[in-house]
Protein backbone atom coordinates (compact mmCIF):
# COMPACT_ATOMS: atom_id res chain seq x y z
CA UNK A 1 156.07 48.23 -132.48
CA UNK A 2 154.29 44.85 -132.13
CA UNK A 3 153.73 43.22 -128.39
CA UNK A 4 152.86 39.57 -128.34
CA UNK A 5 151.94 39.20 -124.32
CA UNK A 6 150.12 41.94 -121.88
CA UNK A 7 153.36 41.07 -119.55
CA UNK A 8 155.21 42.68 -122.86
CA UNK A 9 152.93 45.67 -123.17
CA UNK A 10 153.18 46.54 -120.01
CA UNK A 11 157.08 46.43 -119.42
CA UNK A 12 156.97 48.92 -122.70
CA UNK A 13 154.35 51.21 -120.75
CA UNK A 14 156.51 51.27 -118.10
CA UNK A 15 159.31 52.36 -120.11
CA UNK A 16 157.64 55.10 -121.40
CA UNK A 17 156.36 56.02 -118.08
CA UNK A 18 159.72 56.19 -116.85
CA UNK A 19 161.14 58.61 -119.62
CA UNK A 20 158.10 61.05 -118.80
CA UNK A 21 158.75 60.89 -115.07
CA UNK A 22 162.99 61.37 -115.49
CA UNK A 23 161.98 63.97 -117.78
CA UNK A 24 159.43 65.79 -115.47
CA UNK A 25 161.52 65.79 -112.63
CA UNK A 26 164.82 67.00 -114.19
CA UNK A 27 162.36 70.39 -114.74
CA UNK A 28 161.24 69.98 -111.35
CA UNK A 29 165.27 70.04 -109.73
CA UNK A 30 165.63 72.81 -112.12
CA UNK A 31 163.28 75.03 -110.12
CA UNK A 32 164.49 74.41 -107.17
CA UNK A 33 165.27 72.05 -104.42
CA UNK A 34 162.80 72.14 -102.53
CA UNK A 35 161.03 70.24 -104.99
CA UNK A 36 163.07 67.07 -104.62
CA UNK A 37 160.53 65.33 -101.94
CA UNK A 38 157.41 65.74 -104.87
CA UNK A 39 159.53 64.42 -107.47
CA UNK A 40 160.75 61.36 -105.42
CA UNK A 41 157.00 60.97 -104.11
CA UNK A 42 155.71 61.25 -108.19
CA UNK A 43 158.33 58.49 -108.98
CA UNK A 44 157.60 56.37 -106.20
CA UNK A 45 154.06 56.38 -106.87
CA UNK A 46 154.46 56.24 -110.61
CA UNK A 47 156.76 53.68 -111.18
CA UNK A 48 156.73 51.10 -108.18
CA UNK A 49 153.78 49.41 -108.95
CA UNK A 50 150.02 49.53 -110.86
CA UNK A 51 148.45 47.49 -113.03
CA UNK A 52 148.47 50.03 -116.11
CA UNK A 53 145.09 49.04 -117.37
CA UNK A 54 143.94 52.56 -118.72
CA UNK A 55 147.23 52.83 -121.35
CA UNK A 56 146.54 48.51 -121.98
CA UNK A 57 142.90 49.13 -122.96
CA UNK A 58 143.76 52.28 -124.86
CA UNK A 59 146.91 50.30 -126.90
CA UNK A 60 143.94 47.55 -127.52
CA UNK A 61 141.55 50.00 -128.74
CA UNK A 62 144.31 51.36 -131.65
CA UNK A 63 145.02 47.63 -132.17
CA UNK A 64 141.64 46.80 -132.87
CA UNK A 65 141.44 49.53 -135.70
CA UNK A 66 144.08 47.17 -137.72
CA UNK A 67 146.81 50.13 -137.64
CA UNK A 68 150.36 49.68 -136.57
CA UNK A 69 151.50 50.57 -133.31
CA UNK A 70 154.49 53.13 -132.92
CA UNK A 71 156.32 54.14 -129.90
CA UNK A 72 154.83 57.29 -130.62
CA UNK A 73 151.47 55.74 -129.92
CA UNK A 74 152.81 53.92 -126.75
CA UNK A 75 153.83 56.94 -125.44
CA UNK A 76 149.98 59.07 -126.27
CA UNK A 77 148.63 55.65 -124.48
CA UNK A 78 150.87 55.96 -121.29
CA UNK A 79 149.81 59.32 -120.43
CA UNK A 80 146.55 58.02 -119.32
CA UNK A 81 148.48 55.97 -116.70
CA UNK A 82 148.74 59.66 -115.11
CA UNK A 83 144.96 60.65 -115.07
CA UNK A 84 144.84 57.45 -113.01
CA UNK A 85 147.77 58.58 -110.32
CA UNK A 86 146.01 61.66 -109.73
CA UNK A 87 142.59 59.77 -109.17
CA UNK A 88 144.37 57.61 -107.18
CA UNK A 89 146.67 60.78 -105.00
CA UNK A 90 143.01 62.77 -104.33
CA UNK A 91 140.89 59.53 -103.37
CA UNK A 92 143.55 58.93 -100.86
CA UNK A 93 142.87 62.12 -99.50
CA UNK A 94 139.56 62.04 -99.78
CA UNK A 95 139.02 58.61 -98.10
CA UNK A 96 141.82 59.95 -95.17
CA UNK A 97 143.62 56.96 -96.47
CA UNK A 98 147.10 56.40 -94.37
CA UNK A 99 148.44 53.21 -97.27
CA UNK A 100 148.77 53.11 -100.68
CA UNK A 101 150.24 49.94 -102.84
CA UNK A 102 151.42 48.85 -99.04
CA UNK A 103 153.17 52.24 -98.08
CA UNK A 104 151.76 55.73 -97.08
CA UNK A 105 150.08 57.46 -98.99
CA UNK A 106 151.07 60.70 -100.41
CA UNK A 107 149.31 62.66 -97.75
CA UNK A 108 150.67 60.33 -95.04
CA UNK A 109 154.47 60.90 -96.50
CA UNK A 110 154.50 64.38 -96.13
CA UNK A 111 152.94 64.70 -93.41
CA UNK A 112 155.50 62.98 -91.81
CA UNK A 113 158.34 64.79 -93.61
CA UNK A 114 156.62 68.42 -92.04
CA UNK A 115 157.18 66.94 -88.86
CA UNK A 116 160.77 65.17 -89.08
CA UNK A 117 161.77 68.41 -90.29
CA UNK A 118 159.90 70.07 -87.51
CA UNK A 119 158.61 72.75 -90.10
CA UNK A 120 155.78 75.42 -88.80
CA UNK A 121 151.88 74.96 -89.17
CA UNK A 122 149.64 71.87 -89.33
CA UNK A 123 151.76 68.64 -90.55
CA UNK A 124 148.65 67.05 -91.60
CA UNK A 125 147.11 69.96 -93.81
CA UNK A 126 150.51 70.11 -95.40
CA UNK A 127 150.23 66.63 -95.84
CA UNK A 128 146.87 67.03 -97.34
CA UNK A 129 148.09 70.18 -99.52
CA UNK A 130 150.77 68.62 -100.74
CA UNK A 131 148.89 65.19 -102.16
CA UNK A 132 146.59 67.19 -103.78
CA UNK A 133 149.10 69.29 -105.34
CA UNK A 134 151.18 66.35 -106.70
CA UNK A 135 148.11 64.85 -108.22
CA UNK A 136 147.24 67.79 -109.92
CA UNK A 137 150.75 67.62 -111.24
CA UNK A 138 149.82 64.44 -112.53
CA UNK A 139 147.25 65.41 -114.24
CA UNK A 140 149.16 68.12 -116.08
CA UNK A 141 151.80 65.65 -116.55
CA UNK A 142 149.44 63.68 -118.43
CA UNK A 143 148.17 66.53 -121.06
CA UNK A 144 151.43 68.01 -121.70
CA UNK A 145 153.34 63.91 -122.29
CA UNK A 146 150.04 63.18 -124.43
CA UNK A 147 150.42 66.67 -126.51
CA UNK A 148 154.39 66.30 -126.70
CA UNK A 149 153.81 62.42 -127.93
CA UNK A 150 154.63 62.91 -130.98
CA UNK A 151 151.55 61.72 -132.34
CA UNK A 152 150.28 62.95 -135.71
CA UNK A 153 148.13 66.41 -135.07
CA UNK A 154 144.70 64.71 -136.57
CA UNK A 155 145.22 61.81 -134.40
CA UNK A 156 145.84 63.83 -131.62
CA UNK A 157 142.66 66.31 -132.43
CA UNK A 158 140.24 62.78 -132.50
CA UNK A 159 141.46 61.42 -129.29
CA UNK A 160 141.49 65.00 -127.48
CA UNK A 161 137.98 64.51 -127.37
CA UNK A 162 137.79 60.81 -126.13
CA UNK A 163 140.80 62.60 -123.34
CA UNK A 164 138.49 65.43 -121.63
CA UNK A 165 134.97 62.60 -121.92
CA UNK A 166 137.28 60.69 -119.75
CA UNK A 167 138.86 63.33 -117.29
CA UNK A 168 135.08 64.79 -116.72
CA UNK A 169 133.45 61.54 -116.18
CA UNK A 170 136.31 60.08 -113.60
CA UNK A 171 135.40 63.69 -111.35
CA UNK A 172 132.05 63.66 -111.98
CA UNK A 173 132.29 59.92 -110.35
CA UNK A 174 134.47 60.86 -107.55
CA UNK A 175 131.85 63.03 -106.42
CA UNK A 176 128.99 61.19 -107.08
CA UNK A 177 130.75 58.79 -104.85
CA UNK A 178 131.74 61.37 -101.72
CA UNK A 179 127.98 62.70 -102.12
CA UNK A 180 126.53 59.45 -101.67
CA UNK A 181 128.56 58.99 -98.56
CA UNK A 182 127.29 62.44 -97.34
CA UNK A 183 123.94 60.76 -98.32
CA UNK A 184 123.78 57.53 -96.82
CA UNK A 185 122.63 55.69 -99.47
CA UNK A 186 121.50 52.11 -99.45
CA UNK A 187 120.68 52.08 -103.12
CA UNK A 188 121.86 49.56 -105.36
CA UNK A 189 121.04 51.48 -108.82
CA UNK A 190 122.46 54.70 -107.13
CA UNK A 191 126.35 52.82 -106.50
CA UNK A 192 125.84 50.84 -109.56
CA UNK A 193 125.97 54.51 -111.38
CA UNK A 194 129.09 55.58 -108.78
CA UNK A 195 130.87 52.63 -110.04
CA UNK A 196 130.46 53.19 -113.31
CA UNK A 197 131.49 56.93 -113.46
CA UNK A 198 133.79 56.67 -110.75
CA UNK A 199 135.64 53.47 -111.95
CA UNK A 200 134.47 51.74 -115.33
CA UNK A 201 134.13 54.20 -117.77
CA UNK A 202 137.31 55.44 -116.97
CA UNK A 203 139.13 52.29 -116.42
CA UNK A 204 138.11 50.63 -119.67
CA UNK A 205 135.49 52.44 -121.63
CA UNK A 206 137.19 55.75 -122.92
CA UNK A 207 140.55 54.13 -122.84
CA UNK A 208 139.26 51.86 -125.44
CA UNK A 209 137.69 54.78 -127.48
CA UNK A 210 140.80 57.38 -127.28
CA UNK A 211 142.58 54.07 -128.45
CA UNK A 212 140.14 53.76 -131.76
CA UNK A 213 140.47 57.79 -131.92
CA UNK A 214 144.17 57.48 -132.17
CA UNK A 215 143.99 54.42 -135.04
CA UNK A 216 140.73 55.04 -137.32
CA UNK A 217 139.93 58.37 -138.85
CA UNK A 218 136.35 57.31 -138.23
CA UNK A 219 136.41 56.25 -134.70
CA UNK A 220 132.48 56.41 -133.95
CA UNK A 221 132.60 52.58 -135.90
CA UNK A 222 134.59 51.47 -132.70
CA UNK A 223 132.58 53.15 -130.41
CA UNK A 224 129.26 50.98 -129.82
CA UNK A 225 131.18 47.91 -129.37
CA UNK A 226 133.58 49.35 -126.99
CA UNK A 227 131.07 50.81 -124.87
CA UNK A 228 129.06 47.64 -124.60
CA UNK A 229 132.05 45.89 -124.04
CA UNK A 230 133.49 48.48 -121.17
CA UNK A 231 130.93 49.42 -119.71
CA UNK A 232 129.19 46.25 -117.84
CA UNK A 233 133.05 45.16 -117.47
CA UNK A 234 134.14 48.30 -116.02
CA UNK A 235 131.20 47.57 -113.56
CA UNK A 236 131.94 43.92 -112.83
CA UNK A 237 135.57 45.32 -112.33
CA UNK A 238 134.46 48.34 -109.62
CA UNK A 239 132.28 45.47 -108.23
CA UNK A 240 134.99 43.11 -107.80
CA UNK A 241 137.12 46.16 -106.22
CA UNK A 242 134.20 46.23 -103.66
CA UNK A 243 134.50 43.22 -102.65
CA UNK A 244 138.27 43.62 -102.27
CA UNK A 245 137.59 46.68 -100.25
CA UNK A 246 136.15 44.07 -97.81
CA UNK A 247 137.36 40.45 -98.36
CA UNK A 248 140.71 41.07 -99.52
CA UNK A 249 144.33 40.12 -98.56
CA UNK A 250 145.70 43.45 -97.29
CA UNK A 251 149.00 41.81 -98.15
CA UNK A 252 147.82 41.57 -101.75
CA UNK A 253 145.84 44.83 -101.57
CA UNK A 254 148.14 47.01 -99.99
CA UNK A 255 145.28 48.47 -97.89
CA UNK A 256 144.31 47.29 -94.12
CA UNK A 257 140.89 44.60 -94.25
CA UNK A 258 137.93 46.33 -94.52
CA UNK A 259 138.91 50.15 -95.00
CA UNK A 260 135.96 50.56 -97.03
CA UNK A 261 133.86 49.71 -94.22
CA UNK A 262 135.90 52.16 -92.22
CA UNK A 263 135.76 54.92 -94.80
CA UNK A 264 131.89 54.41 -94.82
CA UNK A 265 131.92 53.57 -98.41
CA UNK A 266 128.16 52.87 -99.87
CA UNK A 267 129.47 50.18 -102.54
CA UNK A 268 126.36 48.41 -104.00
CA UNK A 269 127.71 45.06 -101.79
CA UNK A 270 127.18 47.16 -99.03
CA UNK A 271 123.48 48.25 -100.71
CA UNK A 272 122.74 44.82 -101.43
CA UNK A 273 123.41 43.41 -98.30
CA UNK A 274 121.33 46.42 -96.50
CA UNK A 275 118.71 44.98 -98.65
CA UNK A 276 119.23 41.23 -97.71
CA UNK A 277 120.06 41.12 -94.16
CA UNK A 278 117.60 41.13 -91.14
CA UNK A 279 116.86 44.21 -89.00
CA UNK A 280 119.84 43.34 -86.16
CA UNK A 281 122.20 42.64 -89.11
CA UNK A 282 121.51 46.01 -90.61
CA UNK A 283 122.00 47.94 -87.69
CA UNK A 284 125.44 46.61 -86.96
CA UNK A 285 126.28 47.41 -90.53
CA UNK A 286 124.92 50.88 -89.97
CA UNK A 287 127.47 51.23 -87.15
CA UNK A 288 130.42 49.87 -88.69
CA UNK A 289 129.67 52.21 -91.28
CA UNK A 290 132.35 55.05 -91.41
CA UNK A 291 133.91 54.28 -88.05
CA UNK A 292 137.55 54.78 -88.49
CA UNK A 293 137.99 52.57 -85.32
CA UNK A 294 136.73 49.35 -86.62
CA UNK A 295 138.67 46.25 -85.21
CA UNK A 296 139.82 43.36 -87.30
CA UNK A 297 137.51 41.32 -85.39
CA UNK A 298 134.05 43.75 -86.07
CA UNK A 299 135.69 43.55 -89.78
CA UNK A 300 135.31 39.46 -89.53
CA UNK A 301 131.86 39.70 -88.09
CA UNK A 302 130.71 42.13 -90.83
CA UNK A 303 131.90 39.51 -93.54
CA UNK A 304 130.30 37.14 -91.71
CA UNK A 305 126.85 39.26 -92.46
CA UNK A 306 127.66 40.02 -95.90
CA UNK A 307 128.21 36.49 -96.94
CA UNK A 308 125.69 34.93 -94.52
CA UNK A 309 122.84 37.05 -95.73
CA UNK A 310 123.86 36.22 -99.64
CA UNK A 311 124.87 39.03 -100.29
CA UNK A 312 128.38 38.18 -101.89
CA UNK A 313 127.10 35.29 -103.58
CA UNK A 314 124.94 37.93 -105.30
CA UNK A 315 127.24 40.05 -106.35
CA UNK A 316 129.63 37.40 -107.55
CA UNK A 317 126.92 36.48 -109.99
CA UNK A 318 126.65 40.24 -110.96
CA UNK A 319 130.04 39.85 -111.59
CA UNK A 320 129.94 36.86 -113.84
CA UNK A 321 126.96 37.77 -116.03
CA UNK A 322 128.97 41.73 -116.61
CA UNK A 323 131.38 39.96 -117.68
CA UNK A 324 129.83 37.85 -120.04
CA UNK A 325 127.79 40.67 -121.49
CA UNK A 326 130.92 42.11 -122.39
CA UNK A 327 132.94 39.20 -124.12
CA UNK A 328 129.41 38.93 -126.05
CA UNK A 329 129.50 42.38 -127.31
CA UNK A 330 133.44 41.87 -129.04
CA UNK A 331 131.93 38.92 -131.37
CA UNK A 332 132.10 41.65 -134.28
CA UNK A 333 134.28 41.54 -137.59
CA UNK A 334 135.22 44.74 -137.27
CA UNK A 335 138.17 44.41 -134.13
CA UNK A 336 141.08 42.47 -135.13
CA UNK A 337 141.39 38.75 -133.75
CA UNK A 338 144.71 40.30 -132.27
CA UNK A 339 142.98 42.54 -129.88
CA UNK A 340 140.09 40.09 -129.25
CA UNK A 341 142.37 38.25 -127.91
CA UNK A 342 143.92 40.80 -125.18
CA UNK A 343 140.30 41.83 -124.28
CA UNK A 344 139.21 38.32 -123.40
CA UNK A 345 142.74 38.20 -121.50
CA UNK A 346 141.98 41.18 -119.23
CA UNK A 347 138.43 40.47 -118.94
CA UNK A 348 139.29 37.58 -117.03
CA UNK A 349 142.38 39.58 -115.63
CA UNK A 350 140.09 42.34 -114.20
CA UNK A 351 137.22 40.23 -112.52
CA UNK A 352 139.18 37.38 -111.11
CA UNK A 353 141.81 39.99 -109.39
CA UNK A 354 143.23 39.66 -105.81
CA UNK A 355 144.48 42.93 -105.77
């Protein structure tokens, strides 16, 4: 199945994401009914709204090989949509998150069912419990809709590979990133690696390779181009994702301004403007710094730092020249004009974001 537009590609994602969730669940009202509330919750979270980079880059990746797309290999490149919801269910927790996509988070949601229902024991540790429960879920989701794709058994053997490399690096980055909380870091080569475990090689990198994996019976000949491709985009793209964190729209985030700044997250624009900003300016930063209390206005002064000191300006260059290392490194013979064309697309797509 051919897809001329990413608008296209990702309506058929969707579709596919929708048969795996309707199929999931029906299991999940077999057991029981008490299970009703996590299947809603998967839905919700599932189908209501996301970007669905991870399965886009992966389709790209098999496009690039020259092979034709099946709805078999749709499906093997949706299931990576699910590593993502779990990533997405545990930071929440993690970062004591209370919105998601502009509605509570998991944790938040049933936490608030314990107590309409006035059920016994901590409402917010069941809240917590249950989050991390339904992204595990995801996660399994994701392995058993990949293994059940339908997929030939060599392709599926290839891209297994490109799967776990993906799976270890995103938890490996999640904890780099908690740890360097713990830390305090100020380090801009320290959150330049977080980002790029915790966000770009997961985002774009190894989607791109299990795509070759699932379309060339010698994948390694995609490999080097992808990874100089997705890596110093997945950066620019965790980059621009800081800056969101700070300077976005929370009507076009779905998070309240500045959370990041509340969660205490050391994002390198928070390590480069420790690095640019005079003494007073750094100490306020310091304060703001993981205070879950921050006001809209301390948010506004903050920015005011941050771009004041150059600090955004900087990284908005970072931005530009990742970028442009990466649409340099897909100048190669080898990837079809076709899926040139839909990287160059979501380069732009992923660094020029509001949301």
């Amino acid at each position: 199945m051919k897809t001329a537009t990413l608008k296209e590609l990702r309506e058929a994602i969707n579709n596919e994401l929708a048969a795996i969730c309707n199929e999931e669940n029906a299991y999940l009202h077999e057991i029981g009914s008490e299970l009703a509330p996590v299947a809603t919750a998967m839905q919700n979270f599932l189908l209501d709204s996301g970007k669905r980079l991870r399965p886009i880059f992966a389709y790209i990746g098999f496009l690039a090989t020259g092979s034709e797309p099946t709805k078999e290999i749709l499906r093997a490149c949706a299931t990576l949509e699910l590593v993502h919801v779990c990533a997405l269910m545990h930071d929440d927790v993690m970062d004591g998150s209370d919105t998601r996509r502009g509605a509570p988070s998991v944790h938040r949601a049933f936490e608030k069912m314990h107590i309409s229902q006035s059920l016994q024991g901590s409402a917010e540790q069941f809240g917590i419990s249950a989050a991390i429960l339904i992204g595990d879920l995801a996660l399994v989701w994701s392995a058993k809709a990949l293994h059940q794709s339908g997929i030939a058994t060599s392709d599926l053997i290839r891209a297994q590979a490109m799967y776990d490399e993906m799976r270890v690096e995103l938890m490996a980055g999640q904890y780099l990133d908690i740890y360097e909380q713990a830390l305090g870091s100020q380090s801009v080569e320290r959150s330049l690696k977080v980002a790029r475990y915790k966000s770009g090689k997961y985002t774009i990198e190894r989607p791109l390779h299990f795509g070759a994996a699932l379309g060339s019976a010698k994948p390694e000949n995609y490999y080097e181009i992808f990874s100089k491709f997705g890596l110093p985009l997945g950066e620019a793209f965790q980059l621009r994702d800081d800056v969101l964190g700070i300077f976005g729209d929370p009507a076009e985030t779905g998070k309240p301004a500045g959370d990041d700044l509340r969660e205490g997250k050391r994002t390198v624009l928070i390590a480069k403007t420790m690095e640019l900003a005079n003494e007073a300016d750094k100490v306020k930063i310091s304060k703001a710094l993981g205070n879950p209390n921050l006001s809209a206005e301390e948010v506004i002064a903050i920015r005011e730092v941050i771009t004041n000191c150059g600090a955004l300006a900087e990284i908005e260059s970072l931005i530009s020249n990742l970028t442009k290392e990466a649409l340099n490194a897909i100048d190669s013979k080898l990837i079809t004009e076709e899926s040139k064309k839909f990287l160059i697309e979501l380069a732009n797509l992923v660094t020029n974001r509001r949301a």
